[in-house]
PDB file of N, CA and C in Angstrom:
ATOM      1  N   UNK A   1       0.809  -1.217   0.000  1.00  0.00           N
ATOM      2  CA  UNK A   1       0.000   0.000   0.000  1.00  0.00           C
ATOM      3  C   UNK A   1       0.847   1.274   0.000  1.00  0.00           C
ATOM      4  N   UNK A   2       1.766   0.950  -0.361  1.00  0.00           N
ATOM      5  CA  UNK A   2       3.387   2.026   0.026  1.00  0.00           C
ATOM      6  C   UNK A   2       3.278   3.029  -1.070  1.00  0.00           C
ATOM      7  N   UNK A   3       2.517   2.336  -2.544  1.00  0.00           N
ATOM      8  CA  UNK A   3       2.257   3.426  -3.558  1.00  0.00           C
ATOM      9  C   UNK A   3       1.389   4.272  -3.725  1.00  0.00           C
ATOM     10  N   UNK A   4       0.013   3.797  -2.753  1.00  0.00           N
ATOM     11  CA  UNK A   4      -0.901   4.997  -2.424  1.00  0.00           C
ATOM     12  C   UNK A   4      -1.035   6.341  -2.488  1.00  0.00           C
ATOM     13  N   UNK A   5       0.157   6.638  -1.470  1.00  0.00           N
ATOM     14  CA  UNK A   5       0.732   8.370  -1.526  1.00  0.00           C
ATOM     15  C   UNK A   5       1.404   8.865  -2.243  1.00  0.00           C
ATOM     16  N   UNK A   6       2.131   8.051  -3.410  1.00  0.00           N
ATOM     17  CA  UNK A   6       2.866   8.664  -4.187  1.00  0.00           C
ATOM     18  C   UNK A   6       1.906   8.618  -5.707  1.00  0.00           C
ATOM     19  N   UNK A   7       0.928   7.682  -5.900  1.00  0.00           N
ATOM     20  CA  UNK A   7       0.273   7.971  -6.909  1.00  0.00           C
ATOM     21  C   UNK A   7      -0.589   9.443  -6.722  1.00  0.00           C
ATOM     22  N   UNK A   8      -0.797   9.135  -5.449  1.00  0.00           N
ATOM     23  CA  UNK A   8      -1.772  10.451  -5.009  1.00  0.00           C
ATOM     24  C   UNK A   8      -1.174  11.516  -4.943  1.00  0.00           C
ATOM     25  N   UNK A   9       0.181  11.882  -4.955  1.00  0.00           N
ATOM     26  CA  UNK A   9       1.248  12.837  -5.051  1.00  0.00           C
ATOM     27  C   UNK A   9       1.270  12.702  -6.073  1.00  0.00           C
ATOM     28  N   UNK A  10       1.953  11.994  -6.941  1.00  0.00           N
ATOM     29  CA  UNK A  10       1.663  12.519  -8.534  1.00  0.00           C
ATOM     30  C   UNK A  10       0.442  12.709  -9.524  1.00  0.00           C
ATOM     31  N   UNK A  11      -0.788  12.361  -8.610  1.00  0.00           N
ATOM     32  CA  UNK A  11      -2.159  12.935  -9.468  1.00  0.00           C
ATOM     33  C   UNK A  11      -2.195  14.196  -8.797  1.00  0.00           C
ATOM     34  N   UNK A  12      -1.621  14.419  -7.691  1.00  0.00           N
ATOM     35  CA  UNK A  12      -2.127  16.112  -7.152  1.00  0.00           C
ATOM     36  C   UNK A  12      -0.868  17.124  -7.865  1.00  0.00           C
ATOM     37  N   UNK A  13       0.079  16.691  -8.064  1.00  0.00           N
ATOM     38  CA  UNK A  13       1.024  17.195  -8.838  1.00  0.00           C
ATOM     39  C   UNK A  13       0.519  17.037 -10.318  1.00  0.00           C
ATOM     40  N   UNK A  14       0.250  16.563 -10.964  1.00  0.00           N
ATOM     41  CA  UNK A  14      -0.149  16.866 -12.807  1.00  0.00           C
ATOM     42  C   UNK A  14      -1.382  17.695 -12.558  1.00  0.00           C
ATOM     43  N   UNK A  15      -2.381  17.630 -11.457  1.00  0.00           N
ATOM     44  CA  UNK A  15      -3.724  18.096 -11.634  1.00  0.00           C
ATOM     45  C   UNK A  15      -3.419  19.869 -11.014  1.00  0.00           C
ATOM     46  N   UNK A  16      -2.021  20.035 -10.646  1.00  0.00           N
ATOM     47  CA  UNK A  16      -1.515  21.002 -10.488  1.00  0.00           C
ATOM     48  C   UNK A  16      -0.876  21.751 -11.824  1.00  0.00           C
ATOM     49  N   UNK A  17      -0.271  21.142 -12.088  1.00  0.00           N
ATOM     50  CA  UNK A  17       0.089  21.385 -13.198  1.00  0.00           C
ATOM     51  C   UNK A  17      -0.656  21.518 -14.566  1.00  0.00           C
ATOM     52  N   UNK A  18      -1.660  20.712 -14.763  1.00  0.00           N
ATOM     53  CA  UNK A  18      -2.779  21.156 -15.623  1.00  0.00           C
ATOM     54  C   UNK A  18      -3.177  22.659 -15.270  1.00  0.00           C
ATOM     55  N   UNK A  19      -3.988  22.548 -14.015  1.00  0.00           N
ATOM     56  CA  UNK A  19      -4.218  24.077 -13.867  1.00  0.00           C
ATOM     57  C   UNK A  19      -3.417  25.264 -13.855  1.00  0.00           C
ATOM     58  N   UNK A  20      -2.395  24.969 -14.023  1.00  0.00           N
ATOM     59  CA  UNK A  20      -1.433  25.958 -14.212  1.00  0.00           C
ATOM     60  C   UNK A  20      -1.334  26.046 -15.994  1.00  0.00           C
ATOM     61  N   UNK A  21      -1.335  25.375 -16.541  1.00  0.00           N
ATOM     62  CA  UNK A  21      -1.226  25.159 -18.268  1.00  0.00           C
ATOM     63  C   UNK A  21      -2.393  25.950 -18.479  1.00  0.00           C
ATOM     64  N   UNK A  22      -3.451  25.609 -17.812  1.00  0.00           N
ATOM     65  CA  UNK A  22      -4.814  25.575 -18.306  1.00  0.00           C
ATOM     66  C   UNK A  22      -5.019  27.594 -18.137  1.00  0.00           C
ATOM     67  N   UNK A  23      -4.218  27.961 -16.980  1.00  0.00           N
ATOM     68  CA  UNK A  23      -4.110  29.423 -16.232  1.00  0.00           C
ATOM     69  C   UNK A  23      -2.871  30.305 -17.719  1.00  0.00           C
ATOM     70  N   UNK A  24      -2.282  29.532 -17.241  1.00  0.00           N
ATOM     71  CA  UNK A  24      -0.934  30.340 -18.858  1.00  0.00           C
ATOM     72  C   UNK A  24      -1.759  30.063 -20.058  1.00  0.00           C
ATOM     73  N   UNK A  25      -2.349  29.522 -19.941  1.00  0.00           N
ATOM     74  CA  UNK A  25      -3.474  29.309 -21.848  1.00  0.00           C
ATOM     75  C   UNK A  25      -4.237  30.317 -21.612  1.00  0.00           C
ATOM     76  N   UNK A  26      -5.424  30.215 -20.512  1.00  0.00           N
ATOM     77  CA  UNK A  26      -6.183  31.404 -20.679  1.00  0.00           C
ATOM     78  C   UNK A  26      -5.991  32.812 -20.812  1.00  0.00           C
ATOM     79  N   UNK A  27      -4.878  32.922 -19.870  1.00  0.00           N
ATOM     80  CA  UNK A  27      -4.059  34.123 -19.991  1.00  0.00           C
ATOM     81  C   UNK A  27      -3.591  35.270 -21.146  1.00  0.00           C
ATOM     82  N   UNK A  28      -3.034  33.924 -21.706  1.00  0.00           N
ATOM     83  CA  UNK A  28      -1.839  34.261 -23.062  1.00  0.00           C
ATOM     84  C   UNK A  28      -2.932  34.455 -23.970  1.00  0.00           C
ATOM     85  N   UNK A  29      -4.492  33.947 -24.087  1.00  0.00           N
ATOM     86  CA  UNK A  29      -5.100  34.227 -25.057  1.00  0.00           C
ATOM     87  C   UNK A  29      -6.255  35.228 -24.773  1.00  0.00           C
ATOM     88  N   UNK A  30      -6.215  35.488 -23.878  1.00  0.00           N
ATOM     89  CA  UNK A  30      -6.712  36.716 -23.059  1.00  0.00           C
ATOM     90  C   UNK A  30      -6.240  38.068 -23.959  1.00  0.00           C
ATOM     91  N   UNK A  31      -4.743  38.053 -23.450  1.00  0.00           N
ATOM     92  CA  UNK A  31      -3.884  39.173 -23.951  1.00  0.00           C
ATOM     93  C   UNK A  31      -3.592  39.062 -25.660  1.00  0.00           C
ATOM     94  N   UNK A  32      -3.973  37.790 -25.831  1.00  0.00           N
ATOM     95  CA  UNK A  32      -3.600  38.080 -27.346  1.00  0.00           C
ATOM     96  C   UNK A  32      -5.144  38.591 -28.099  1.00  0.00           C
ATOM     97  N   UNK A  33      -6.424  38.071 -27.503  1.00  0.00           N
ATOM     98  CA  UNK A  33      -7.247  39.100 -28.052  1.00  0.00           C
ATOM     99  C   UNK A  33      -7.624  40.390 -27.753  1.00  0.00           C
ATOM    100  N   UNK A  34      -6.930  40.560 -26.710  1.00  0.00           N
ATOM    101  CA  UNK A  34      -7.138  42.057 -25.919  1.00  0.00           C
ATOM    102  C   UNK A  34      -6.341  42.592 -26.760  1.00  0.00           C
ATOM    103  N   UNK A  35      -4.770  42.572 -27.276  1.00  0.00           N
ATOM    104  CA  UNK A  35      -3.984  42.924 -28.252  1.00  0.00           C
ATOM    105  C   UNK A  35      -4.600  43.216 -29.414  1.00  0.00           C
ATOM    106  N   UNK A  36      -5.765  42.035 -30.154  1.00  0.00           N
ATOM    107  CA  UNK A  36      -6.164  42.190 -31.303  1.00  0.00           C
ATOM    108  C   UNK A  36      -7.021  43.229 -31.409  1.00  0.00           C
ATOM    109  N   UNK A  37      -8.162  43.104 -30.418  1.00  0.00           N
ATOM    110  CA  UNK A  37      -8.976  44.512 -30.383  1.00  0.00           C
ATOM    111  C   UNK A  37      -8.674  45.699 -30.287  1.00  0.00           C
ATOM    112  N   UNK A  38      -7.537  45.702 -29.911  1.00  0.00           N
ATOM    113  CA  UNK A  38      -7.224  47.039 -29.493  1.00  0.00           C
ATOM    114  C   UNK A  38      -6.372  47.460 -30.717  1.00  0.00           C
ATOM    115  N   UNK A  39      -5.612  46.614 -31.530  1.00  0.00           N
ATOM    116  CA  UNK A  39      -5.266  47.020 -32.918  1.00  0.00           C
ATOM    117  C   UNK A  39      -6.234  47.060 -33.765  1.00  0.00           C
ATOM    118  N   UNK A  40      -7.496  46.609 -33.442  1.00  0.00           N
ATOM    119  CA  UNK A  40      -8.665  46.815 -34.615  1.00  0.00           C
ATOM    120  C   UNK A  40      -9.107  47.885 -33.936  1.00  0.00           C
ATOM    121  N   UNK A  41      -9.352  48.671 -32.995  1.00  0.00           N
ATOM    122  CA  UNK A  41     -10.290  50.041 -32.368  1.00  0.00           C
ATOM    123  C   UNK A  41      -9.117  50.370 -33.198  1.00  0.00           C
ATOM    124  N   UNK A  42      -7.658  50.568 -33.016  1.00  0.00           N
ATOM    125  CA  UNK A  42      -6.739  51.355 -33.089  1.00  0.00           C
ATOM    126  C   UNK A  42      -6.680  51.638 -34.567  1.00  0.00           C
ATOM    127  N   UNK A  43      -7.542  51.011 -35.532  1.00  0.00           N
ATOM    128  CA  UNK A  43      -7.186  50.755 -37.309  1.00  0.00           C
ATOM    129  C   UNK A  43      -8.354  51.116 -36.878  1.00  0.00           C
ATOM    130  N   UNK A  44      -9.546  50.812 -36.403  1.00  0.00           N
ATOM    131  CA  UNK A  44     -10.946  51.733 -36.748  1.00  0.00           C
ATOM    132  C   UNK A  44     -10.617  53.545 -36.325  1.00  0.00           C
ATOM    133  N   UNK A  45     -10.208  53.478 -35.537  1.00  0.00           N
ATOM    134  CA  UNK A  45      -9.728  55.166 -35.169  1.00  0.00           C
ATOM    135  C   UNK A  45      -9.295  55.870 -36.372  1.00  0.00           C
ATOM    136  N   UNK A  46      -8.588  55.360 -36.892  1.00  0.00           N
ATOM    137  CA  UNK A  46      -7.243  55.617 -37.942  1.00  0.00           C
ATOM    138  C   UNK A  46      -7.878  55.885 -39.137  1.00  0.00           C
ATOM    139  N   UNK A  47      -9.067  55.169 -39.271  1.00  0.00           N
ATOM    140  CA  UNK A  47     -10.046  55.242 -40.546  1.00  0.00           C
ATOM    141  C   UNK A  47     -10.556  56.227 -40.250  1.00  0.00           C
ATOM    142  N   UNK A  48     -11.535  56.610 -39.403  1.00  0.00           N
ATOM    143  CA  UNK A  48     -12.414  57.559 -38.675  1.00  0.00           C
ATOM    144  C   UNK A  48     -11.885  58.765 -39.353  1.00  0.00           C
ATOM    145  N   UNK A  49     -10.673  58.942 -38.611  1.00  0.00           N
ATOM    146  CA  UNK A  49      -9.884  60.628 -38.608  1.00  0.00           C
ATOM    147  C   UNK A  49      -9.409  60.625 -40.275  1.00  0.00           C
ATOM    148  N   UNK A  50      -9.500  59.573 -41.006  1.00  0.00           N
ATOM    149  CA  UNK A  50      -8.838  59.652 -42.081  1.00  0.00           C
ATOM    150  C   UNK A  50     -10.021  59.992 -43.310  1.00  0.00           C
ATOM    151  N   UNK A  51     -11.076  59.535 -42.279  1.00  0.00           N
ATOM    152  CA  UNK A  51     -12.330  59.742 -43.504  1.00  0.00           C
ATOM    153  C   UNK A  51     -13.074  60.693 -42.893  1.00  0.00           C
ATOM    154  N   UNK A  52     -12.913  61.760 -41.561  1.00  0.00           N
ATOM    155  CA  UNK A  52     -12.955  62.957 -41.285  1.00  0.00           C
ATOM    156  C   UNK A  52     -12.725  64.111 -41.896  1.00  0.00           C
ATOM    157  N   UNK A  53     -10.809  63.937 -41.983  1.00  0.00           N
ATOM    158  CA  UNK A  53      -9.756  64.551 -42.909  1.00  0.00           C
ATOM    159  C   UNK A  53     -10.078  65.100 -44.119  1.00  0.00           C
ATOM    160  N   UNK A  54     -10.152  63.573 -44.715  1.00  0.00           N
ATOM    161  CA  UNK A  54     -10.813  64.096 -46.288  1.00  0.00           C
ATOM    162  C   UNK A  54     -12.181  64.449 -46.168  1.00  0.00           C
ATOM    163  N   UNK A  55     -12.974  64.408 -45.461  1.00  0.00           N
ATOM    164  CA  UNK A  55     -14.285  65.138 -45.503  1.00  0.00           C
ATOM    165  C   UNK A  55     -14.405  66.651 -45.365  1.00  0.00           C
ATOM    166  N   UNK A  56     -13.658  67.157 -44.379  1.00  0.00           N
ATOM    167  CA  UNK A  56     -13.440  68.382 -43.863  1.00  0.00           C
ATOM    168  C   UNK A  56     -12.202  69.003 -44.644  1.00  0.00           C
ATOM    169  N   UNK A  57     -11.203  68.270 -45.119  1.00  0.00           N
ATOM    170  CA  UNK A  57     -10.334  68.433 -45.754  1.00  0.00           C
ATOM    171  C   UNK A  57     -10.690  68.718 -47.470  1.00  0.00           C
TER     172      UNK A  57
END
């Protein structure tokens, strides 16, 4: 019964480690669509003032 605690140590260790994968995934794709939107507001802005410009311009 000597392997009990160590299987159970290494399922609480991967199920640690999943959630940590699972935490750096959500994360990283968090910031990578927060990145994207904010380069698309930032290219919708860009249009805006550009089709302002030539309007008023």
């Amino acid at each position: 019964l000597s392997w009990v605690p160590v299987w159970f140590l290494s399922t609480g260790l991967r199920l640690q480690l999943l959630s940590y994968y699972i935490t750096s995934y959500l994360y990283l794709r968090n910031a990578y669509i927060n990145m994207k939107t904010t380069a698309y507001l930032t290219t919708l802005k860009d249009a805006c003032a550009k089709a302002l410009y030539h309007l008023t311009g």
